[in-house]
PDB file of N, CA and C in Angstrom:
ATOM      1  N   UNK A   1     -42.367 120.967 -29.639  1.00  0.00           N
ATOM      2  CA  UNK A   1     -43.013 119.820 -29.034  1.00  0.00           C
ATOM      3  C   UNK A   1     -42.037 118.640 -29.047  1.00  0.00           C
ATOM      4  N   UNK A   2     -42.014 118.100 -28.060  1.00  0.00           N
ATOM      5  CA  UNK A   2     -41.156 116.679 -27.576  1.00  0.00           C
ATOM      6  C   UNK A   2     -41.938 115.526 -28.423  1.00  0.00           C
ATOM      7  N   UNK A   3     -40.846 114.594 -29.413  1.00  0.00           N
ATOM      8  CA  UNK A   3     -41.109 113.880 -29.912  1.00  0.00           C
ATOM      9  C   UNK A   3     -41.132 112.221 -29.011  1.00  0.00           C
ATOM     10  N   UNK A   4     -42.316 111.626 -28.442  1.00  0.00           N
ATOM     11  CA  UNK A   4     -42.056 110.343 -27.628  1.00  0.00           C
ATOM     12  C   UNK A   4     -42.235 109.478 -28.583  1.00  0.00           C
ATOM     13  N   UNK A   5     -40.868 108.289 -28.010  1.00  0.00           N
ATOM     14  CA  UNK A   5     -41.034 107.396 -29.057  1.00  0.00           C
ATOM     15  C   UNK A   5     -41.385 106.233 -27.863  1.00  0.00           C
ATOM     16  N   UNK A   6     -42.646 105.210 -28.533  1.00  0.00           N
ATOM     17  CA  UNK A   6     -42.679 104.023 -27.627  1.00  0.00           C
ATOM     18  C   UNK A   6     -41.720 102.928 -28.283  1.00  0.00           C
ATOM     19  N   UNK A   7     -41.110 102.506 -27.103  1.00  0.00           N
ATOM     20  CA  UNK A   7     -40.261 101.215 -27.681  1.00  0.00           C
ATOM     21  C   UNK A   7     -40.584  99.890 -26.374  1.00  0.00           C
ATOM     22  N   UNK A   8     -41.341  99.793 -25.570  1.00  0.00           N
ATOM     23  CA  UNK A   8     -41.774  99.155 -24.505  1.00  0.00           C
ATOM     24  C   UNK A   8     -42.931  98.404 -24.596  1.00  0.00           C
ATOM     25  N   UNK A   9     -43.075  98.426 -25.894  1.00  0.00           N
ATOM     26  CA  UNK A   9     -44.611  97.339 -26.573  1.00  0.00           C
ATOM     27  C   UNK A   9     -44.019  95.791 -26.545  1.00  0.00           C
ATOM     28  N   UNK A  10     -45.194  95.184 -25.606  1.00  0.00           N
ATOM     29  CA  UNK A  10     -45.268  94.113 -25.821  1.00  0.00           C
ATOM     30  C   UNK A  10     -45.208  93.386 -26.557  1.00  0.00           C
ATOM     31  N   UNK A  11     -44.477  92.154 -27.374  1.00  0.00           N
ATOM     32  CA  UNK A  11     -44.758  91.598 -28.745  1.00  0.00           C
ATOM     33  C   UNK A  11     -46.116  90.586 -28.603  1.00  0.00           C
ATOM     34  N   UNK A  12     -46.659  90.454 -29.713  1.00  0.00           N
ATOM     35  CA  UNK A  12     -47.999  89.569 -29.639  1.00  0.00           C
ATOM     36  C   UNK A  12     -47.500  88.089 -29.386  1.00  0.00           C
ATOM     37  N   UNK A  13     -46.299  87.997 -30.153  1.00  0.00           N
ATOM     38  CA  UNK A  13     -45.799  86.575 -29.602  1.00  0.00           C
ATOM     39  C   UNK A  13     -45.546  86.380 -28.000  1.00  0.00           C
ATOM     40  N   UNK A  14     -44.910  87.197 -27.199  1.00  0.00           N
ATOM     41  CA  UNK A  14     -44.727  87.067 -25.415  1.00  0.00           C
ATOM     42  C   UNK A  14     -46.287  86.804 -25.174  1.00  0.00           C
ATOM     43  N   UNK A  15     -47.162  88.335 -25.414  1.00  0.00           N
ATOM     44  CA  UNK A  15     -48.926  87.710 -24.931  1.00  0.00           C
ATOM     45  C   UNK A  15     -49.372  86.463 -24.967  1.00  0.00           C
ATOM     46  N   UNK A  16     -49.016  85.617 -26.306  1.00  0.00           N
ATOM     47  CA  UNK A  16     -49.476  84.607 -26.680  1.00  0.00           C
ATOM     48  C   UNK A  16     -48.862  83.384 -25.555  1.00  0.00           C
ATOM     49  N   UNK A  17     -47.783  83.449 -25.946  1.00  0.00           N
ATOM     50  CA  UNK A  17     -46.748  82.123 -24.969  1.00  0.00           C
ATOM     51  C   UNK A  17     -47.041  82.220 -23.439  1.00  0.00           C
ATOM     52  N   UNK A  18     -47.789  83.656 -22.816  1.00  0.00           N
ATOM     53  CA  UNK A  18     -47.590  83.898 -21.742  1.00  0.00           C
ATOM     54  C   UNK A  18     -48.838  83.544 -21.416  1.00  0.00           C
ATOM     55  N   UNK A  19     -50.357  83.545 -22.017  1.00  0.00           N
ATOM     56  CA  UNK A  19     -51.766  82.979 -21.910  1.00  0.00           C
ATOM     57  C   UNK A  19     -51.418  81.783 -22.251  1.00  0.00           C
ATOM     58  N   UNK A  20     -50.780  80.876 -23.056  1.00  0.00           N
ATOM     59  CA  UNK A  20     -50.347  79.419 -23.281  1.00  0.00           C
ATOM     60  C   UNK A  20     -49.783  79.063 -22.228  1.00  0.00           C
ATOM     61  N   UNK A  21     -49.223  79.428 -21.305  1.00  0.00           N
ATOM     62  CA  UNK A  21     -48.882  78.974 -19.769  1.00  0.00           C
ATOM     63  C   UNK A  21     -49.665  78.890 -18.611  1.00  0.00           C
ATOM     64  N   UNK A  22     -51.145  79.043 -18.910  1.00  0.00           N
ATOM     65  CA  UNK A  22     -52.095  79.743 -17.690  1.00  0.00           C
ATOM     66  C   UNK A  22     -52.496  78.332 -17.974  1.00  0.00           C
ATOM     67  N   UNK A  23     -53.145  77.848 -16.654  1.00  0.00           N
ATOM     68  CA  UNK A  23     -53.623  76.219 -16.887  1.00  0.00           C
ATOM     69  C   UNK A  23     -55.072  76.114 -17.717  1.00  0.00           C
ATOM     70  N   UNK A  24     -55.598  77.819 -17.056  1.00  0.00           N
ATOM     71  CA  UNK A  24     -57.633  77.342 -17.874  1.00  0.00           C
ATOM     72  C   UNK A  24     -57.099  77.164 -19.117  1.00  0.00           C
ATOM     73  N   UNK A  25     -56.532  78.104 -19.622  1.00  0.00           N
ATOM     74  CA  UNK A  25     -56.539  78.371 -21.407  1.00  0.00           C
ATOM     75  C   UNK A  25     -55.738  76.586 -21.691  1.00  0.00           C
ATOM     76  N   UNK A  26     -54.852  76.198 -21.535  1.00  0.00           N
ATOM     77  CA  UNK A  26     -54.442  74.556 -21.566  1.00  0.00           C
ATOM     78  C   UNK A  26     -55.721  73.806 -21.257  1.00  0.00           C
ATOM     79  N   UNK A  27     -56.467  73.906 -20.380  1.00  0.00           N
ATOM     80  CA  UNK A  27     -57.284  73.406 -20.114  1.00  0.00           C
ATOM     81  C   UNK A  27     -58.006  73.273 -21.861  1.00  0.00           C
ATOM     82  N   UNK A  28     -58.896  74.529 -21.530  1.00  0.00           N
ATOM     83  CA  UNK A  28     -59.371  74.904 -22.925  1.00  0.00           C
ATOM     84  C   UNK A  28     -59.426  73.923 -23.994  1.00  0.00           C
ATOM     85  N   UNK A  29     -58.228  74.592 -24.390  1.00  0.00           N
ATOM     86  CA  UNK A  29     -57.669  74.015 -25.983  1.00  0.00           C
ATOM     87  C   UNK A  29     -57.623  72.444 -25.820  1.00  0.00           C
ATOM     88  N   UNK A  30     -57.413  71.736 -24.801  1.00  0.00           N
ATOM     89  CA  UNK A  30     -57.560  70.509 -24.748  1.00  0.00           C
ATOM     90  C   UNK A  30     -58.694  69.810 -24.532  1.00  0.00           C
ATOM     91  N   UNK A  31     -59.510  70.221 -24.123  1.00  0.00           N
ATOM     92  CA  UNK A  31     -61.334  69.876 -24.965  1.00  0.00           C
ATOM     93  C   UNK A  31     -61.144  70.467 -26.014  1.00  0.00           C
ATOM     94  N   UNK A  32     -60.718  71.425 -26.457  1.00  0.00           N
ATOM     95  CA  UNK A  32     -61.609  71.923 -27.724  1.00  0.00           C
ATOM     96  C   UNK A  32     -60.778  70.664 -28.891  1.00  0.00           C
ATOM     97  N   UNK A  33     -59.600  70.412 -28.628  1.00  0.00           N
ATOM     98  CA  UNK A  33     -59.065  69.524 -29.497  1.00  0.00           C
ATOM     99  C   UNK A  33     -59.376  68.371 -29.841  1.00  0.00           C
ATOM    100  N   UNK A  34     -59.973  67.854 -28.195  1.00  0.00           N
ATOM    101  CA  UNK A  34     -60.741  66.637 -28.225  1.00  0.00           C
ATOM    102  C   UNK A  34     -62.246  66.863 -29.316  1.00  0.00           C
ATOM    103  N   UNK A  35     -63.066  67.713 -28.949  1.00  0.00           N
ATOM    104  CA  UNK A  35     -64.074  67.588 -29.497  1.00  0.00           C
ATOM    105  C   UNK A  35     -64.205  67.497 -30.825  1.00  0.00           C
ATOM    106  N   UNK A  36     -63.133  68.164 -31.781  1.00  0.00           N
ATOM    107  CA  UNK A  36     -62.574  68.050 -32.775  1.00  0.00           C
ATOM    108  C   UNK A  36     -62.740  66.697 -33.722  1.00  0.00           C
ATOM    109  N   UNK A  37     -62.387  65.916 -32.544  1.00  0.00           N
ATOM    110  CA  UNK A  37     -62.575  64.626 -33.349  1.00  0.00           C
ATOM    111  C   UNK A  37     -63.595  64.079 -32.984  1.00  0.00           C
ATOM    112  N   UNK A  38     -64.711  64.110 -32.476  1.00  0.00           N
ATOM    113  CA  UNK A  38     -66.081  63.756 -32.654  1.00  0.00           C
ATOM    114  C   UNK A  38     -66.209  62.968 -33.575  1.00  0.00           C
ATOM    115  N   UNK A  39     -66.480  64.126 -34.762  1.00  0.00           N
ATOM    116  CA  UNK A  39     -66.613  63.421 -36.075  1.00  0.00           C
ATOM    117  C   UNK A  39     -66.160  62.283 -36.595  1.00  0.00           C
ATOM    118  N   UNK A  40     -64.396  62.396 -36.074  1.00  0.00           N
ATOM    119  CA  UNK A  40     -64.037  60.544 -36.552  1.00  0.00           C
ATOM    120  C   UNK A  40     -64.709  59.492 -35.690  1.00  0.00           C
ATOM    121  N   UNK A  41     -64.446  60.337 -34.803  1.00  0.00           N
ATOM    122  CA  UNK A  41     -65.228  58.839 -33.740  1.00  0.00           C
ATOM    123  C   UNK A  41     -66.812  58.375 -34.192  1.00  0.00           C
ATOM    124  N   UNK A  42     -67.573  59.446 -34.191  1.00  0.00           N
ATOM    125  CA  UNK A  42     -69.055  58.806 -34.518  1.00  0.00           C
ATOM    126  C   UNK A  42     -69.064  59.149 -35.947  1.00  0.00           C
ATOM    127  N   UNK A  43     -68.637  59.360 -36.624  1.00  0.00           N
ATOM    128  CA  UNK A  43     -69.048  59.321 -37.932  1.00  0.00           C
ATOM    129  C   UNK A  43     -69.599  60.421 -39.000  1.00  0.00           C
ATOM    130  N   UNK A  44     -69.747  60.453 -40.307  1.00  0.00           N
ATOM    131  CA  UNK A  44     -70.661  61.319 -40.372  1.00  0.00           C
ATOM    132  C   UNK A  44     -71.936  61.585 -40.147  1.00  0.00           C
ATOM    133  N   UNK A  45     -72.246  60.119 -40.120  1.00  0.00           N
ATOM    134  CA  UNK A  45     -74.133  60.749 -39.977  1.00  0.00           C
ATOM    135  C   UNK A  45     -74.679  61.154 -38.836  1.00  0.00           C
ATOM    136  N   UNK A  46     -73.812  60.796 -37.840  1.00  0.00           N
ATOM    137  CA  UNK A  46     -73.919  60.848 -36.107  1.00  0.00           C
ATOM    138  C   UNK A  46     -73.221  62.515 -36.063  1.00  0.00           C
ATOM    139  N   UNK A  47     -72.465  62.710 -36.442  1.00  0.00           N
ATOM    140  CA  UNK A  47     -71.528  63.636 -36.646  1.00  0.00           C
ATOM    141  C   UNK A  47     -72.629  65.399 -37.076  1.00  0.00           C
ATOM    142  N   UNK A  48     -73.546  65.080 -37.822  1.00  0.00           N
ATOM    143  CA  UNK A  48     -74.184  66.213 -38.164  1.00  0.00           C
ATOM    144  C   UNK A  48     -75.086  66.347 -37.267  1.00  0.00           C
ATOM    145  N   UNK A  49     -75.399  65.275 -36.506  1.00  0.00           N
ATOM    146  CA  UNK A  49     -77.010  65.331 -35.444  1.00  0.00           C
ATOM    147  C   UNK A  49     -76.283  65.548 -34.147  1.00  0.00           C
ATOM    148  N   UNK A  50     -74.917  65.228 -33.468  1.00  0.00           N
ATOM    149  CA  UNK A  50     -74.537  65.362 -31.919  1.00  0.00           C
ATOM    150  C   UNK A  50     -73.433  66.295 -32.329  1.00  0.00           C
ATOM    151  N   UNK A  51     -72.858  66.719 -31.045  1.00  0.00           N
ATOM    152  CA  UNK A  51     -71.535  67.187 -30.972  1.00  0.00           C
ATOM    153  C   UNK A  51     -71.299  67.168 -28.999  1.00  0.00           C
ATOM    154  N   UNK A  52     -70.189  67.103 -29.037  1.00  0.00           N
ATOM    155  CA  UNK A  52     -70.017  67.185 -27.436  1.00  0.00           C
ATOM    156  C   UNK A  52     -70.362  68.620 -27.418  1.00  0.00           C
ATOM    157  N   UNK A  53     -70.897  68.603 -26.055  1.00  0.00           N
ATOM    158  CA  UNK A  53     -71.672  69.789 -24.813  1.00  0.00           C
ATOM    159  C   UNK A  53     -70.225  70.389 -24.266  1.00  0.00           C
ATOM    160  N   UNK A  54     -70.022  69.185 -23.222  1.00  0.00           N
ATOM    161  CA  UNK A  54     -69.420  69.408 -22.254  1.00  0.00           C
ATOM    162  C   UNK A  54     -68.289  68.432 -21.553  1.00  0.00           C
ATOM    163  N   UNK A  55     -67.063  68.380 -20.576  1.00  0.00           N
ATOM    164  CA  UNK A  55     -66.891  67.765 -19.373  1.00  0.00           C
ATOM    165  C   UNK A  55     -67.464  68.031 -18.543  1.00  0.00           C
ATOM    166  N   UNK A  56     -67.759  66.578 -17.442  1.00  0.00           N
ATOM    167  CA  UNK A  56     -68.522  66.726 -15.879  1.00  0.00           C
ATOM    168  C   UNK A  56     -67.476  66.230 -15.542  1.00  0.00           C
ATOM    169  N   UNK A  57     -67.514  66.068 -14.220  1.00  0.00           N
ATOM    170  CA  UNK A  57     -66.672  65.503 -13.299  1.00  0.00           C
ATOM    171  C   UNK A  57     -66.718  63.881 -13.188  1.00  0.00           C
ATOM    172  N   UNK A  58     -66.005  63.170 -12.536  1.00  0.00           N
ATOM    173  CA  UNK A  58     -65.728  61.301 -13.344  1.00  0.00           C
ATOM    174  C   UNK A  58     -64.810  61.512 -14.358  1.00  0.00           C
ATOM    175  N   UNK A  59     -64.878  62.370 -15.500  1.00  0.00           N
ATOM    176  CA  UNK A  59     -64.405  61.520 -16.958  1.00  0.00           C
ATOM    177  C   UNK A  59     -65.954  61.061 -18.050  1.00  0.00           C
ATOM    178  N   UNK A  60     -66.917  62.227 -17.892  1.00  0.00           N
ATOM    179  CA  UNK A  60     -68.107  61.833 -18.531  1.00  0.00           C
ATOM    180  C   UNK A  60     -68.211  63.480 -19.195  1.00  0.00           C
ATOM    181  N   UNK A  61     -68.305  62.897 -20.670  1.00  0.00           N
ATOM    182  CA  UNK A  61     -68.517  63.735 -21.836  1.00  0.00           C
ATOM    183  C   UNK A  61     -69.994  63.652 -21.894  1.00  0.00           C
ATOM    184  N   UNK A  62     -70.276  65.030 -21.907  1.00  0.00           N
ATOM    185  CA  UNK A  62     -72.236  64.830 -22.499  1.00  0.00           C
ATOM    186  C   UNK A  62     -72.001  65.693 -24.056  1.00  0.00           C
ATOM    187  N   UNK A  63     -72.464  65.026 -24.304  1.00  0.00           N
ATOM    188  CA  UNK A  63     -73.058  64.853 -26.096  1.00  0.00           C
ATOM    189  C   UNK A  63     -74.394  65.147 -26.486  1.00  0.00           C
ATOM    190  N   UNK A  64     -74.532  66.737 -26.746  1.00  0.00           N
ATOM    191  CA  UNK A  64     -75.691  67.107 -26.787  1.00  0.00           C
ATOM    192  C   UNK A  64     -76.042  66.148 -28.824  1.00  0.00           C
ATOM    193  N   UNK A  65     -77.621  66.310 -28.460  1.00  0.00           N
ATOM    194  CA  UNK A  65     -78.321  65.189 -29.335  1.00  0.00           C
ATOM    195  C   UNK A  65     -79.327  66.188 -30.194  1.00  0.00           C
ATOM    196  N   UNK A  66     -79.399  65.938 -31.444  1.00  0.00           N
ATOM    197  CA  UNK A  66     -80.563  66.623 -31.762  1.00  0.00           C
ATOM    198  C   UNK A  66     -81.938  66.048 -31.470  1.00  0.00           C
ATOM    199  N   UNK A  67     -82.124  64.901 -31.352  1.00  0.00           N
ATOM    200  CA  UNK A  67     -83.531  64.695 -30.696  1.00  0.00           C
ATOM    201  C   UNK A  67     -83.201  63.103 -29.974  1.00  0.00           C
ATOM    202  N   UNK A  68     -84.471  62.553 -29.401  1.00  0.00           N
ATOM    203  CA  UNK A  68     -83.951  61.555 -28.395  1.00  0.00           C
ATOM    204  C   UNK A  68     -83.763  60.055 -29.273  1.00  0.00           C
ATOM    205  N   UNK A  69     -83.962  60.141 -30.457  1.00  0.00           N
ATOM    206  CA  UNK A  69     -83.813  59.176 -31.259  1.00  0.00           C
ATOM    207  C   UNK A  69     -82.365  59.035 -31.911  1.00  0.00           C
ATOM    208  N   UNK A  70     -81.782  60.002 -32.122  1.00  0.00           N
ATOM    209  CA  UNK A  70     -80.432  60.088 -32.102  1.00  0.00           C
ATOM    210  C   UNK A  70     -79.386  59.441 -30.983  1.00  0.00           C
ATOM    211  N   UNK A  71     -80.181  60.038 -29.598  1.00  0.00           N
ATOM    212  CA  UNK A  71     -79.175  60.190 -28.411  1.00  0.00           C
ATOM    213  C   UNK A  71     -79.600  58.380 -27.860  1.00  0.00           C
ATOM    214  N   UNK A  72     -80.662  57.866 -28.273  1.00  0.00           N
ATOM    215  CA  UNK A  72     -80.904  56.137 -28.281  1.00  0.00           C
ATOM    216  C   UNK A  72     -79.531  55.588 -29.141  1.00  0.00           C
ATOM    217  N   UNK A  73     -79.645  56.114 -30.293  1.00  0.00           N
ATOM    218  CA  UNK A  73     -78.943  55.296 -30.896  1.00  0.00           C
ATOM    219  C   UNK A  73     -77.244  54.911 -31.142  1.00  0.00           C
ATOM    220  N   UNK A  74     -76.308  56.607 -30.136  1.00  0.00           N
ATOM    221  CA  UNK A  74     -75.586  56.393 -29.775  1.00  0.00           C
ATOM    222  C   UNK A  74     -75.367  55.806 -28.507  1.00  0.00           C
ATOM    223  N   UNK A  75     -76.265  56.201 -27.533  1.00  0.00           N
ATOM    224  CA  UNK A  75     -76.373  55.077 -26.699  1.00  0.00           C
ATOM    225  C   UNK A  75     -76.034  53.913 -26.754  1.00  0.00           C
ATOM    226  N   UNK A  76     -76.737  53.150 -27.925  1.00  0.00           N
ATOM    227  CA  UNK A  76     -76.453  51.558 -27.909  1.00  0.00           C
ATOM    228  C   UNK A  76     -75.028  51.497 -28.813  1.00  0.00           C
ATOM    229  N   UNK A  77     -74.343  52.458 -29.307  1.00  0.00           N
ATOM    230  CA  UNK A  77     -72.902  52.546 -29.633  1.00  0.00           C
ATOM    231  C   UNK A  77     -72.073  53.149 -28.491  1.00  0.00           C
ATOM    232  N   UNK A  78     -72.284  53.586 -27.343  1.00  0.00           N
ATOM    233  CA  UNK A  78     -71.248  53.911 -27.035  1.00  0.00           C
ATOM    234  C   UNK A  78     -70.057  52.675 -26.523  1.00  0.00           C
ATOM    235  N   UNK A  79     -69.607  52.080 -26.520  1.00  0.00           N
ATOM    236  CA  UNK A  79     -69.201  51.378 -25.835  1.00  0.00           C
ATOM    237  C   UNK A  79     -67.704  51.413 -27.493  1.00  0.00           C
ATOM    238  N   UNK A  80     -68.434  51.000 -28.562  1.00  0.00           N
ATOM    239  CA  UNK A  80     -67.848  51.399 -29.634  1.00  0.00           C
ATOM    240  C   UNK A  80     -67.282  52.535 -29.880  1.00  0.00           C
ATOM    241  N   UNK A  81     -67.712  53.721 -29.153  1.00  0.00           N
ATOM    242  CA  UNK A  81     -67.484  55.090 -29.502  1.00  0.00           C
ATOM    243  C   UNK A  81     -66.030  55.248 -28.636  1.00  0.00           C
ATOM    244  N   UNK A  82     -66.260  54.762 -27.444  1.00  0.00           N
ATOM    245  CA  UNK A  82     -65.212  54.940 -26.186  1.00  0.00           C
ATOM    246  C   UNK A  82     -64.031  54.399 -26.979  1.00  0.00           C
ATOM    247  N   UNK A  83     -64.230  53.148 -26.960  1.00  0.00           N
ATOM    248  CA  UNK A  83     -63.015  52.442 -27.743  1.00  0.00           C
ATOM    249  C   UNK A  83     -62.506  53.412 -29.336  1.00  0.00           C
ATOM    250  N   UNK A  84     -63.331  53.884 -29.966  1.00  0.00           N
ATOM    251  CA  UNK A  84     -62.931  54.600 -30.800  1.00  0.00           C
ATOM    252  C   UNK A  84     -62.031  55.675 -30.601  1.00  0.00           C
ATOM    253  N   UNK A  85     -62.618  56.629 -29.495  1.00  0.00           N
ATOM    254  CA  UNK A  85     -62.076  57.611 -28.886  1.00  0.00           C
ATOM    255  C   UNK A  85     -60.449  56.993 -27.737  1.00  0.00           C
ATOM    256  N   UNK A  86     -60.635  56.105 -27.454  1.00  0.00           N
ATOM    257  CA  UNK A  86     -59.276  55.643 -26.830  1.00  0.00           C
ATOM    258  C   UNK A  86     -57.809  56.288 -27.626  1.00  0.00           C
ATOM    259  N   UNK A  87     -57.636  56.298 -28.775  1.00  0.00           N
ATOM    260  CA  UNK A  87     -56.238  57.045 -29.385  1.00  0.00           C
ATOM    261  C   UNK A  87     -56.444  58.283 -28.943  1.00  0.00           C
ATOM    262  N   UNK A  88     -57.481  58.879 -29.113  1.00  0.00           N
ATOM    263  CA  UNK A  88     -56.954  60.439 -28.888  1.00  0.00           C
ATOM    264  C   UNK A  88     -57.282  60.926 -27.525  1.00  0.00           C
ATOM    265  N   UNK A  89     -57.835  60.058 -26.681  1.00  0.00           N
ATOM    266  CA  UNK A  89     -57.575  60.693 -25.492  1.00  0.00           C
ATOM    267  C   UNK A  89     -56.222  60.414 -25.094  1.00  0.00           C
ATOM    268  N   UNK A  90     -55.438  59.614 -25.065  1.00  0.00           N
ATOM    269  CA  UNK A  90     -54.433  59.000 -24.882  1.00  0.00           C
ATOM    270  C   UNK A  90     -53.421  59.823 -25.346  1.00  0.00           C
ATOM    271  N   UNK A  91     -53.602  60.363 -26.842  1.00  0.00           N
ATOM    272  CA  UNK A  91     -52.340  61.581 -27.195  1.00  0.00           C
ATOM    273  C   UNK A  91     -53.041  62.779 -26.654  1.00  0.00           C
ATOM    274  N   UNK A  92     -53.651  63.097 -26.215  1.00  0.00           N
ATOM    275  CA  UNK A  92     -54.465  64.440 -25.102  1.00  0.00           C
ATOM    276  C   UNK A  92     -53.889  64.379 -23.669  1.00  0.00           C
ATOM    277  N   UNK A  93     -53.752  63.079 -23.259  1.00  0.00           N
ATOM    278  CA  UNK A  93     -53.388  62.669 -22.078  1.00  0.00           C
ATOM    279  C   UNK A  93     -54.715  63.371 -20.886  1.00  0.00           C
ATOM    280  N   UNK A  94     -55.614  62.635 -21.719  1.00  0.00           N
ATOM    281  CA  UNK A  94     -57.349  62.529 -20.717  1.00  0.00           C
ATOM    282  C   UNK A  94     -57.808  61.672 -20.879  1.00  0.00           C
ATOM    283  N   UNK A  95     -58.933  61.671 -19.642  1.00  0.00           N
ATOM    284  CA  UNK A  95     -59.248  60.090 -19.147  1.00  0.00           C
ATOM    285  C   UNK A  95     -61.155  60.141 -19.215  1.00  0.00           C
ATOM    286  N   UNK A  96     -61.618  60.120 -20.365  1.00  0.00           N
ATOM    287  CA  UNK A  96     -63.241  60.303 -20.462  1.00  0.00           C
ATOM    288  C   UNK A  96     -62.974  58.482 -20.565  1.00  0.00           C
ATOM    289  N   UNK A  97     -64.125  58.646 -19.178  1.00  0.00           N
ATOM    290  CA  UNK A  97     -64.943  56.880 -19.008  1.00  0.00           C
ATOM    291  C   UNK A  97     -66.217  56.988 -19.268  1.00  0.00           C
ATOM    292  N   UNK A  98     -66.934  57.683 -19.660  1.00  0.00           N
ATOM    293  CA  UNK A  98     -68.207  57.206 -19.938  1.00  0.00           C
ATOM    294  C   UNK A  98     -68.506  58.391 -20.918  1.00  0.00           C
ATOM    295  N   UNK A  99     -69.467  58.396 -21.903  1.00  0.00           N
ATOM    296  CA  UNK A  99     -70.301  58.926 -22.518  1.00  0.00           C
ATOM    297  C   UNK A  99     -72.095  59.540 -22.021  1.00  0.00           C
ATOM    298  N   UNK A 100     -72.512  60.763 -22.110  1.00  0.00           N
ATOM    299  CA  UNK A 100     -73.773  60.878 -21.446  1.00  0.00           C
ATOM    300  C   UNK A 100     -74.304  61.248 -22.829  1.00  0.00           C
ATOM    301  N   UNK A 101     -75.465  61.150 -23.352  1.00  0.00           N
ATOM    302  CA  UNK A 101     -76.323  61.602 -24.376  1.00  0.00           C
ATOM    303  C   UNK A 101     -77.363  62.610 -24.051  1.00  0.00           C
ATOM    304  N   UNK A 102     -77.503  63.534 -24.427  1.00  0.00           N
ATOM    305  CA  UNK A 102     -78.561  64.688 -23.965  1.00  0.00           C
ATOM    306  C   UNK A 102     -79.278  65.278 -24.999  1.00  0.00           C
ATOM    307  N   UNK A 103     -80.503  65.088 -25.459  1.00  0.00           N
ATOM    308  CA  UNK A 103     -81.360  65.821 -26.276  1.00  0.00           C
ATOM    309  C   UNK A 103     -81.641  66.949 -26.029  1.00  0.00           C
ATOM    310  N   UNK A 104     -81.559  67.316 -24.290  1.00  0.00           N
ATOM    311  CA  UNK A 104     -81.840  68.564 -24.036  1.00  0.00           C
ATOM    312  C   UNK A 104     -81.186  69.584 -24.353  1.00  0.00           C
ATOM    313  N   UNK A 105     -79.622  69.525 -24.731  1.00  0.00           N
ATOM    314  CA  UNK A 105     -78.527  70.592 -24.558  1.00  0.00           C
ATOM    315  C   UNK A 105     -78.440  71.047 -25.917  1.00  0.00           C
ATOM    316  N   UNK A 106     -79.245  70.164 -27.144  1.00  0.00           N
ATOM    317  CA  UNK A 106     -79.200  70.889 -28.335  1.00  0.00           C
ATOM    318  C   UNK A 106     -79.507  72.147 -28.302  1.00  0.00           C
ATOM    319  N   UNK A 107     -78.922  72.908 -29.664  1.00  0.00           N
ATOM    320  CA  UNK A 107     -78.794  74.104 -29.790  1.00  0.00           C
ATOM    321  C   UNK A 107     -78.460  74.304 -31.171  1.00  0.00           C
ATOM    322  N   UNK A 108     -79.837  74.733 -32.272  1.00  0.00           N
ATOM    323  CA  UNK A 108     -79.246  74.829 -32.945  1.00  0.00           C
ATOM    324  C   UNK A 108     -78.570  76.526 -33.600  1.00  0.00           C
TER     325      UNK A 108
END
């Protein structure tokens, strides 16, 4: 019996660098990095009750809420929150202008 040897394997490092070049997956990782910092931006106590949902189109983050008393009360912070969030969109190199609050999109 003929002994085959494979030597034509892909390394996991090429796979990797080569999905790191595709724009969705960049895409991706650059919300997911953003959302990351949530927490500094609103805080902890805000921090355990919201988390970002999603991007829409504009530059508007929705921020699912655990109930509508939550999503009031960042409301009357966002304006604080934006400005908070200004450093790291800036080293992201993204442009979120507004904040949306949604009680509906919770999930726990």
């Amino acid at each position: 019996m003929k002994k085959i040897l494979y030597t034509d394997f892909v390394g996991t490092d090429e796979i990797i660098s080569q999905m790191l070049e595709k724009k969705e997956i960049k895409k991706a990782m650059t919300r997911n990095n953003l959302y990351k910092f949530w927490s500094k931006v609103a805080g902890a106590k805000f921090a355990a009750k919201s988390r970002p949902f999603s991007l829409i189109g504009g530059g508007v983050m929705v921020i699912a809420c655990e109930n509508s008393i939550v999503a009031q009360e960042l409301m009357l912070k966002k304006t604080q929150l934006l400005v908070k969030f200004k450093p790291y969109l800036e080293s992201l190199k993204m442009n979120v202008k507004d904040l949306k609050f949604d009680a509906k999109r919770w999930n726990t």
